[in-house]
C-alpha atoms as a PDB file:
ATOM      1  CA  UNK A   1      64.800  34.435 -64.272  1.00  0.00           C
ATOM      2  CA  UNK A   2      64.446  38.064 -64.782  1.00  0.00           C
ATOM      3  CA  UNK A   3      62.038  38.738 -61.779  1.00  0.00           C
ATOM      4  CA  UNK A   4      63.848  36.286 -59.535  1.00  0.00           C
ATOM      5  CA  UNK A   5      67.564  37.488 -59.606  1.00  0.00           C
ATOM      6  CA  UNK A   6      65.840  41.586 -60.146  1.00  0.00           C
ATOM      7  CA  UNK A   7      64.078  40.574 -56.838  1.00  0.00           C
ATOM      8  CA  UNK A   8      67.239  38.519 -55.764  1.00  0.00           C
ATOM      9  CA  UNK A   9      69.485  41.597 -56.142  1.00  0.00           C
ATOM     10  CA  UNK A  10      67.297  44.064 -54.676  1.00  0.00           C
ATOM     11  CA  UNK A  11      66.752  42.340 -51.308  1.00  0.00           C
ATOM     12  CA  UNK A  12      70.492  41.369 -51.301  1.00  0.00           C
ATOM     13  CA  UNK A  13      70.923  45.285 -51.279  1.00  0.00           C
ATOM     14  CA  UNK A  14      68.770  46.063 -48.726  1.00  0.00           C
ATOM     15  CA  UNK A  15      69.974  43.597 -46.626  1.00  0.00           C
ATOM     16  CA  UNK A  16      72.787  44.927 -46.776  1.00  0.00           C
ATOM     17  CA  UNK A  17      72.095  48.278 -46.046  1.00  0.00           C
ATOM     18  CA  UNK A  18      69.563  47.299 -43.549  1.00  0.00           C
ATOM     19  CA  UNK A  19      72.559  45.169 -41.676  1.00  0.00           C
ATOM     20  CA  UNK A  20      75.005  47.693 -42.451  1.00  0.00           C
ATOM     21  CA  UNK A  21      72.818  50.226 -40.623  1.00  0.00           C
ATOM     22  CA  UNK A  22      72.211  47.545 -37.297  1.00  0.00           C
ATOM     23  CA  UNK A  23      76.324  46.984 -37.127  1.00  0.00           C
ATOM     24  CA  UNK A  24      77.376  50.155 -38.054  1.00  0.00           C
ATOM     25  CA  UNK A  25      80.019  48.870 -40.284  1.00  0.00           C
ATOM     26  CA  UNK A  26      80.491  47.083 -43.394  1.00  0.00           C
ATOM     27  CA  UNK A  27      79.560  43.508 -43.717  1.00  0.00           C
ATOM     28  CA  UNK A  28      81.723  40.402 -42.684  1.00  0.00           C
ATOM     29  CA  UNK A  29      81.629  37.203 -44.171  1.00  0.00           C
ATOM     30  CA  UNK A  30      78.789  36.030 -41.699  1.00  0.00           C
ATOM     31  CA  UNK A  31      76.595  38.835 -42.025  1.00  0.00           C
ATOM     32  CA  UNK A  32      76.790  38.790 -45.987  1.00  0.00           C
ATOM     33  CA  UNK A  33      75.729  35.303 -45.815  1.00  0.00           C
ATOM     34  CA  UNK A  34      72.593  36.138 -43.583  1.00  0.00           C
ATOM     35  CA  UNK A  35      72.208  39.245 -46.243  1.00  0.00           C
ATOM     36  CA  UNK A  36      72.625  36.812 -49.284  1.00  0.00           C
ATOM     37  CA  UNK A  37      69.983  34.197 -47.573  1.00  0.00           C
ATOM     38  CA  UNK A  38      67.571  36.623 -46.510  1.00  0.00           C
ATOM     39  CA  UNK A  39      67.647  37.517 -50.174  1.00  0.00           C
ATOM     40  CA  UNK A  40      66.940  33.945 -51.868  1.00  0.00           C
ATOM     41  CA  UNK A  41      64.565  33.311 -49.752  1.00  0.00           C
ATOM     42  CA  UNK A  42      62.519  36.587 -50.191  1.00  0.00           C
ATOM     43  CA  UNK A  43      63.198  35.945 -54.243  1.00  0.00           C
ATOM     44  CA  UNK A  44      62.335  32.117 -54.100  1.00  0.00           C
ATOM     45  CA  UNK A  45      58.846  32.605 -52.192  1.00  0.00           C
ATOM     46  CA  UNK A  46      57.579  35.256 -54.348  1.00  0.00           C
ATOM     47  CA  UNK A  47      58.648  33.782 -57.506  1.00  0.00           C
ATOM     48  CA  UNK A  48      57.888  30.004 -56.462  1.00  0.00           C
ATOM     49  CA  UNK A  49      54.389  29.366 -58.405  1.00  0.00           C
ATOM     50  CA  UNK A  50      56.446  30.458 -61.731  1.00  0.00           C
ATOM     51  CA  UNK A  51      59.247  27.916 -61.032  1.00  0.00           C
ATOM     52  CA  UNK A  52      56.186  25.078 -59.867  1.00  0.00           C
ATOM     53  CA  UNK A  53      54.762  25.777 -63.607  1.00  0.00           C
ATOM     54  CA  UNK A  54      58.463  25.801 -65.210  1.00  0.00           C
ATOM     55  CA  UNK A  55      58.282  22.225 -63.776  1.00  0.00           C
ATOM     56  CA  UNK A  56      55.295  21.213 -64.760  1.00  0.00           C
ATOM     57  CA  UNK A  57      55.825  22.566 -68.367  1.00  0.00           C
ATOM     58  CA  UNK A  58      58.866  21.308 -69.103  1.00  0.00           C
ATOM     59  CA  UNK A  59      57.765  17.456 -68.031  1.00  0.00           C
ATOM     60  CA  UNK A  60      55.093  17.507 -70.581  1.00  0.00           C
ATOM     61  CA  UNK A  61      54.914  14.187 -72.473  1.00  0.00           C
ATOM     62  CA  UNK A  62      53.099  13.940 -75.817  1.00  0.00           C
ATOM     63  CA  UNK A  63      50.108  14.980 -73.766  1.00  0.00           C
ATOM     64  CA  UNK A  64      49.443  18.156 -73.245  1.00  0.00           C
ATOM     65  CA  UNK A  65      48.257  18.854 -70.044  1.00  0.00           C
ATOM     66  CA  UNK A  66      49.103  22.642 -70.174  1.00  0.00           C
ATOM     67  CA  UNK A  67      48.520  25.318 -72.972  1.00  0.00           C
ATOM     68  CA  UNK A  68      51.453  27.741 -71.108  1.00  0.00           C
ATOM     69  CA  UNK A  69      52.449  29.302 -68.259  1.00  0.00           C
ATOM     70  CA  UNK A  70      48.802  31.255 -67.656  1.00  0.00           C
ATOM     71  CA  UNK A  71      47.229  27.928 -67.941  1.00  0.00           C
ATOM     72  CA  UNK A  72      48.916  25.740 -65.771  1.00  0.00           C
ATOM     73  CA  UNK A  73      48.512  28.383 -63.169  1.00  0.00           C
ATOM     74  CA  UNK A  74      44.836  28.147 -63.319  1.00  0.00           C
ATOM     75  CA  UNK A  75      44.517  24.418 -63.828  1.00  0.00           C
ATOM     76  CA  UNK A  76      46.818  23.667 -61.330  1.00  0.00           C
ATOM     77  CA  UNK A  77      45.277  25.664 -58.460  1.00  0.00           C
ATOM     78  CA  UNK A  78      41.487  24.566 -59.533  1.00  0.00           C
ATOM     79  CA  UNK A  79      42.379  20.895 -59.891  1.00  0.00           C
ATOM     80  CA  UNK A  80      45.217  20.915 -56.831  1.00  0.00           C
ATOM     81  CA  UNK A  81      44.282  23.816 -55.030  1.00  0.00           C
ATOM     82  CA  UNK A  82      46.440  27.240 -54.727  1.00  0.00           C
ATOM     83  CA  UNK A  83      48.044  25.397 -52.049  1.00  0.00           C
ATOM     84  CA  UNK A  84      49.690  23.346 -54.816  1.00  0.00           C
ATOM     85  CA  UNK A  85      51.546  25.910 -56.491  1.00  0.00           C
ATOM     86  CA  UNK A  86      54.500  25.736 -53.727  1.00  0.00           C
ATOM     87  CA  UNK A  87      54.490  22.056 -53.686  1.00  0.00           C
ATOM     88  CA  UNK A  88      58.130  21.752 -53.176  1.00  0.00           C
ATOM     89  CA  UNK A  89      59.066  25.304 -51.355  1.00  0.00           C
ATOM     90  CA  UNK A  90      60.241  24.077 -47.967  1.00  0.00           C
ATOM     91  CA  UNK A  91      63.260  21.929 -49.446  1.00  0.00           C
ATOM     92  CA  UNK A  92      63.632  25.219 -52.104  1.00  0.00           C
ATOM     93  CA  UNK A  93      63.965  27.608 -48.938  1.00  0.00           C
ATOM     94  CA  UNK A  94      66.075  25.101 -46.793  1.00  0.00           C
ATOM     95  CA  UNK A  95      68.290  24.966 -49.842  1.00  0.00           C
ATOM     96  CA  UNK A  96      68.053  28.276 -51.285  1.00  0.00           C
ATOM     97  CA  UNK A  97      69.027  30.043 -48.199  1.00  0.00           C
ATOM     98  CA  UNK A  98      72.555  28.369 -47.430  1.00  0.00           C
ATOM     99  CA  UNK A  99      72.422  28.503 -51.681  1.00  0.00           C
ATOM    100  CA  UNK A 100      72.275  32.371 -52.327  1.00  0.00           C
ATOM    101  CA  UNK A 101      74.316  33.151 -49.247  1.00  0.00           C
ATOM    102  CA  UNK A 102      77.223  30.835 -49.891  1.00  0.00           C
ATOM    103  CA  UNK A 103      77.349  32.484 -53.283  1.00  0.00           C
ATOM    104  CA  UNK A 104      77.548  36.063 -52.295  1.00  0.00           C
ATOM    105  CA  UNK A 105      79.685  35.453 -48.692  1.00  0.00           C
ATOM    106  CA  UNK A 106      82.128  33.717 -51.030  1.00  0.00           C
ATOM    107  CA  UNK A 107      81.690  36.016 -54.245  1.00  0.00           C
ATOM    108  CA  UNK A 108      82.267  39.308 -52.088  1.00  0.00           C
ATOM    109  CA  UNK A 109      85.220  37.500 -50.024  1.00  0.00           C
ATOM    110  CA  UNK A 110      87.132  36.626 -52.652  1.00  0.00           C
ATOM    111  CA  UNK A 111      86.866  39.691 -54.721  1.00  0.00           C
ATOM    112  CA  UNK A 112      88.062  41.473 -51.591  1.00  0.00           C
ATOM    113  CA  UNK A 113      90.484  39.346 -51.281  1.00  0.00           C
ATOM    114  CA  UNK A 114      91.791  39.251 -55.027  1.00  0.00           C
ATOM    115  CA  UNK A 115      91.245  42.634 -55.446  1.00  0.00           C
ATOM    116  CA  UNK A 116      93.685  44.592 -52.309  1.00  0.00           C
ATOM    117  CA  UNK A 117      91.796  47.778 -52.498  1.00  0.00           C
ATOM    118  CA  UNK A 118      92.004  47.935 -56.598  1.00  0.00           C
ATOM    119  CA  UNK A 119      89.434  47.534 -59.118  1.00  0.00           C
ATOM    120  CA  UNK A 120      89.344  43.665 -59.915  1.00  0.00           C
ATOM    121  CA  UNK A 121      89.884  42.464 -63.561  1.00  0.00           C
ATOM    122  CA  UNK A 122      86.474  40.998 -65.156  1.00  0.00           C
ATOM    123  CA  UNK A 123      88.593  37.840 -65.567  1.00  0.00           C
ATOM    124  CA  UNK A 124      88.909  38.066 -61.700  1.00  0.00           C
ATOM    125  CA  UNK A 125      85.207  38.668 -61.118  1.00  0.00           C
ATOM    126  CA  UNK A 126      84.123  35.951 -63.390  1.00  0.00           C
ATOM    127  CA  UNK A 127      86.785  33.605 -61.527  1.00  0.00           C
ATOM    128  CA  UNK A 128      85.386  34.845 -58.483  1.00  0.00           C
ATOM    129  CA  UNK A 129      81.464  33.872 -59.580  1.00  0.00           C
ATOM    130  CA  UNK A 130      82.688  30.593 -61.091  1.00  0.00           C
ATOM    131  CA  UNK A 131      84.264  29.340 -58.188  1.00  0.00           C
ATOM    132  CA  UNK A 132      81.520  31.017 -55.725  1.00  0.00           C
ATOM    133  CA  UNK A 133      78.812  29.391 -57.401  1.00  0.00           C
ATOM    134  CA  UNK A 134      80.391  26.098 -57.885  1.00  0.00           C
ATOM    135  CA  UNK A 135      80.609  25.534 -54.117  1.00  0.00           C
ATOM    136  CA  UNK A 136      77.311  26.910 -53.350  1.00  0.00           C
ATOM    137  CA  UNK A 137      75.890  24.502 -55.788  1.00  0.00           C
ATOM    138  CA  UNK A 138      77.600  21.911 -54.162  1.00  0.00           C
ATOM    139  CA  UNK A 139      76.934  21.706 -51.026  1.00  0.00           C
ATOM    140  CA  UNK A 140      72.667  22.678 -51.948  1.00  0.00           C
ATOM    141  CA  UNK A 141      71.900  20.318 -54.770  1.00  0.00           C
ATOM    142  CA  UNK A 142      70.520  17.816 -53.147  1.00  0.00           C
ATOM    143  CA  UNK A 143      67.676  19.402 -51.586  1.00  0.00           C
ATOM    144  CA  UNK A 144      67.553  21.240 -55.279  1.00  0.00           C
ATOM    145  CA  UNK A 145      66.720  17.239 -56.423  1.00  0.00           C
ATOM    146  CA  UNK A 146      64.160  16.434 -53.171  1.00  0.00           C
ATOM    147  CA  UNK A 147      62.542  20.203 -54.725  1.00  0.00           C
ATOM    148  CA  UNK A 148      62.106  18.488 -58.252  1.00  0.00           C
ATOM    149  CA  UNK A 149      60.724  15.468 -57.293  1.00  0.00           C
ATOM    150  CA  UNK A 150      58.160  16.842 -55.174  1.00  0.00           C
ATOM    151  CA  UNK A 151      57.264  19.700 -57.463  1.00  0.00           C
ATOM    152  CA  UNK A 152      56.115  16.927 -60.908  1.00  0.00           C
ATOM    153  CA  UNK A 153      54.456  14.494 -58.477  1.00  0.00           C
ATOM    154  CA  UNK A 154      50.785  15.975 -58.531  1.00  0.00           C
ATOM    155  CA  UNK A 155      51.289  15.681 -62.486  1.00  0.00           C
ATOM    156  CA  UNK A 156      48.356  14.590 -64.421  1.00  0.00           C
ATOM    157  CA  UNK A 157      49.579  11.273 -66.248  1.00  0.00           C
ATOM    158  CA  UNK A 158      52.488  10.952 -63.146  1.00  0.00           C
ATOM    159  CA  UNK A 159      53.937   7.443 -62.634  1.00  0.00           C
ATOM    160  CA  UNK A 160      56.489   7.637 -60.411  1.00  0.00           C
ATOM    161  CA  UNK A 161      56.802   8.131 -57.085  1.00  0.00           C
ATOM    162  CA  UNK A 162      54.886  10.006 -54.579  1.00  0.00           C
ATOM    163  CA  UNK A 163      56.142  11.301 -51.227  1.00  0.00           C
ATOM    164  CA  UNK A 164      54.095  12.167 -48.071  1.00  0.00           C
ATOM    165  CA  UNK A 165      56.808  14.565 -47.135  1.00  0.00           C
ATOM    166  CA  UNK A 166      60.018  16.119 -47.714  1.00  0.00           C
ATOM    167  CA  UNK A 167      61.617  13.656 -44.790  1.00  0.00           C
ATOM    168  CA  UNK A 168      59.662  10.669 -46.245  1.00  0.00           C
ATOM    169  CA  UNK A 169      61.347  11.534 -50.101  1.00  0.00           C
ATOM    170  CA  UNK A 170      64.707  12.201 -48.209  1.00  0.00           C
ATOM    171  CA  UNK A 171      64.478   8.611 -46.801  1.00  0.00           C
ATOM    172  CA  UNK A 172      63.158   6.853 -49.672  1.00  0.00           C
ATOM    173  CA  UNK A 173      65.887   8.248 -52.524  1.00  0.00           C
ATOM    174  CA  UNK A 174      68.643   7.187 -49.498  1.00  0.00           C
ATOM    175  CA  UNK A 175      67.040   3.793 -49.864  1.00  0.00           C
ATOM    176  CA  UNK A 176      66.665   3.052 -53.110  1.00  0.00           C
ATOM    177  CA  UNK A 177      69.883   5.070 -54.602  1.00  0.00           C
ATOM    178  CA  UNK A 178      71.954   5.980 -51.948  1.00  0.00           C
ATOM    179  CA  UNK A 179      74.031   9.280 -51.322  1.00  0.00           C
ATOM    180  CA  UNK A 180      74.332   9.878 -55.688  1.00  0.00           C
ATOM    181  CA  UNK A 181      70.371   9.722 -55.532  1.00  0.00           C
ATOM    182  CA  UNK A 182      70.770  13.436 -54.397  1.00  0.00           C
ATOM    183  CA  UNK A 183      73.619  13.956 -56.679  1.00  0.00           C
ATOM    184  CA  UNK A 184      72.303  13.118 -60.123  1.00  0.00           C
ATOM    185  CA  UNK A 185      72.559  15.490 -62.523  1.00  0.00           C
ATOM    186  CA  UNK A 186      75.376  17.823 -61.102  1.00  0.00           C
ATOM    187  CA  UNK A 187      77.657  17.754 -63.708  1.00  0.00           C
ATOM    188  CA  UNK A 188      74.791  19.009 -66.360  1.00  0.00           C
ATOM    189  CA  UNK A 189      74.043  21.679 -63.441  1.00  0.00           C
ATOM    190  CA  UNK A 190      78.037  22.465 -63.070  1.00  0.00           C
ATOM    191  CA  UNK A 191      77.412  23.647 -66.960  1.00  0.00           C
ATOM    192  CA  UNK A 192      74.587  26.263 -66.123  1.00  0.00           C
ATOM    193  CA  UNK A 193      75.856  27.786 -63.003  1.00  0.00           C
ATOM    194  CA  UNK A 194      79.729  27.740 -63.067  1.00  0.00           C
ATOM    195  CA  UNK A 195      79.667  30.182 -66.253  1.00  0.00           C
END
């Protein structure tokens, strides 16, 4: 987490400045969004192999297929090819980008908005956050699921499913589970990002 929201931050910044300087004004809603997806994306695709590994790690059964981080970086790319590390980016960037920018267009709106030209309250900027991130999570997580599922199916010791595509996992979890296929585990997910 630490490089990805450092990285995260400091593109959102430049963005910023960087669209600032093309408008010459401050940002509006619109442009903060394109600032806050220009950002996840730029964080997401230079952090990606990490969260591949994070996966990979955390699915671990009994057997061990990894030894840490270091290690399934090098097993994975010899065994899978490099190319195999950012299993699973397209649906993270396609999700990411709408993601990061929903959450700062709607952070910075609505601590302008609460705020009138004071200092908000940290109660207000935490409301602000909460509520920011809740919709942004909303409206992303099910591309956040399609990313998952994609990223754990090259697995050694992997029984379940295995996609061809993004589109072809897209029309398969419609099939089999319908709309909550792409919903499952929001509530858990509510817990991590709303606070």
């Amino acid at each position: 987490i630490v490089p990805y929201s450092a990285i995260q931050f400091y593109a959102y910044e430049n963005a910023k400045r960087i669209l600032e300087g093309w408008t010459g004004t401050s940002l509006t809603p619109p442009l903060r969004l394109v600032a806050g997806a220009l950002a996840g994306m730029t964080s997401v695709t230079l952090t990606y192999p990490l969260d591949m590994v994070r996966g990979r790690l955390t699915v671990q059964s009994s057997v061990k297929h990894y030894r840490g981080i270091c290690n399934a970086l090098v097993v994975i790319s010899q065994q899978e090819g490099v190319t195999a590390l950012f299993k699973g980016l397209l649906p993270t960037l396609i999700g990411i980008a709408p993601y990061v920018g929903l959450n700062f267009m709607i952070y910075e709106s609505l601590k302008e908005v609460s705020s009138r030209g004071k200092q908000p309250s940290v109660l207000t900027l935490l409301g602000c956050g909460a509520v920011a991130g809740t919709v942004a999570q909303t409206v992303t997580y099910p591309l956040d699921v399609l990313r998952r599922k994609l990223q754990i199916q090259g697995m050694p010791g992997y029984s379940g499913e295995v996609f061809t595509s993004l589109w072809d996992a897209v029309r398969r979890v419609m099939a089999r589970e319908g709309i909550q296929g792409f919903y499952s585990g929001l509530a858990a997910n509510y817990l991590k990002v709303v606070p």
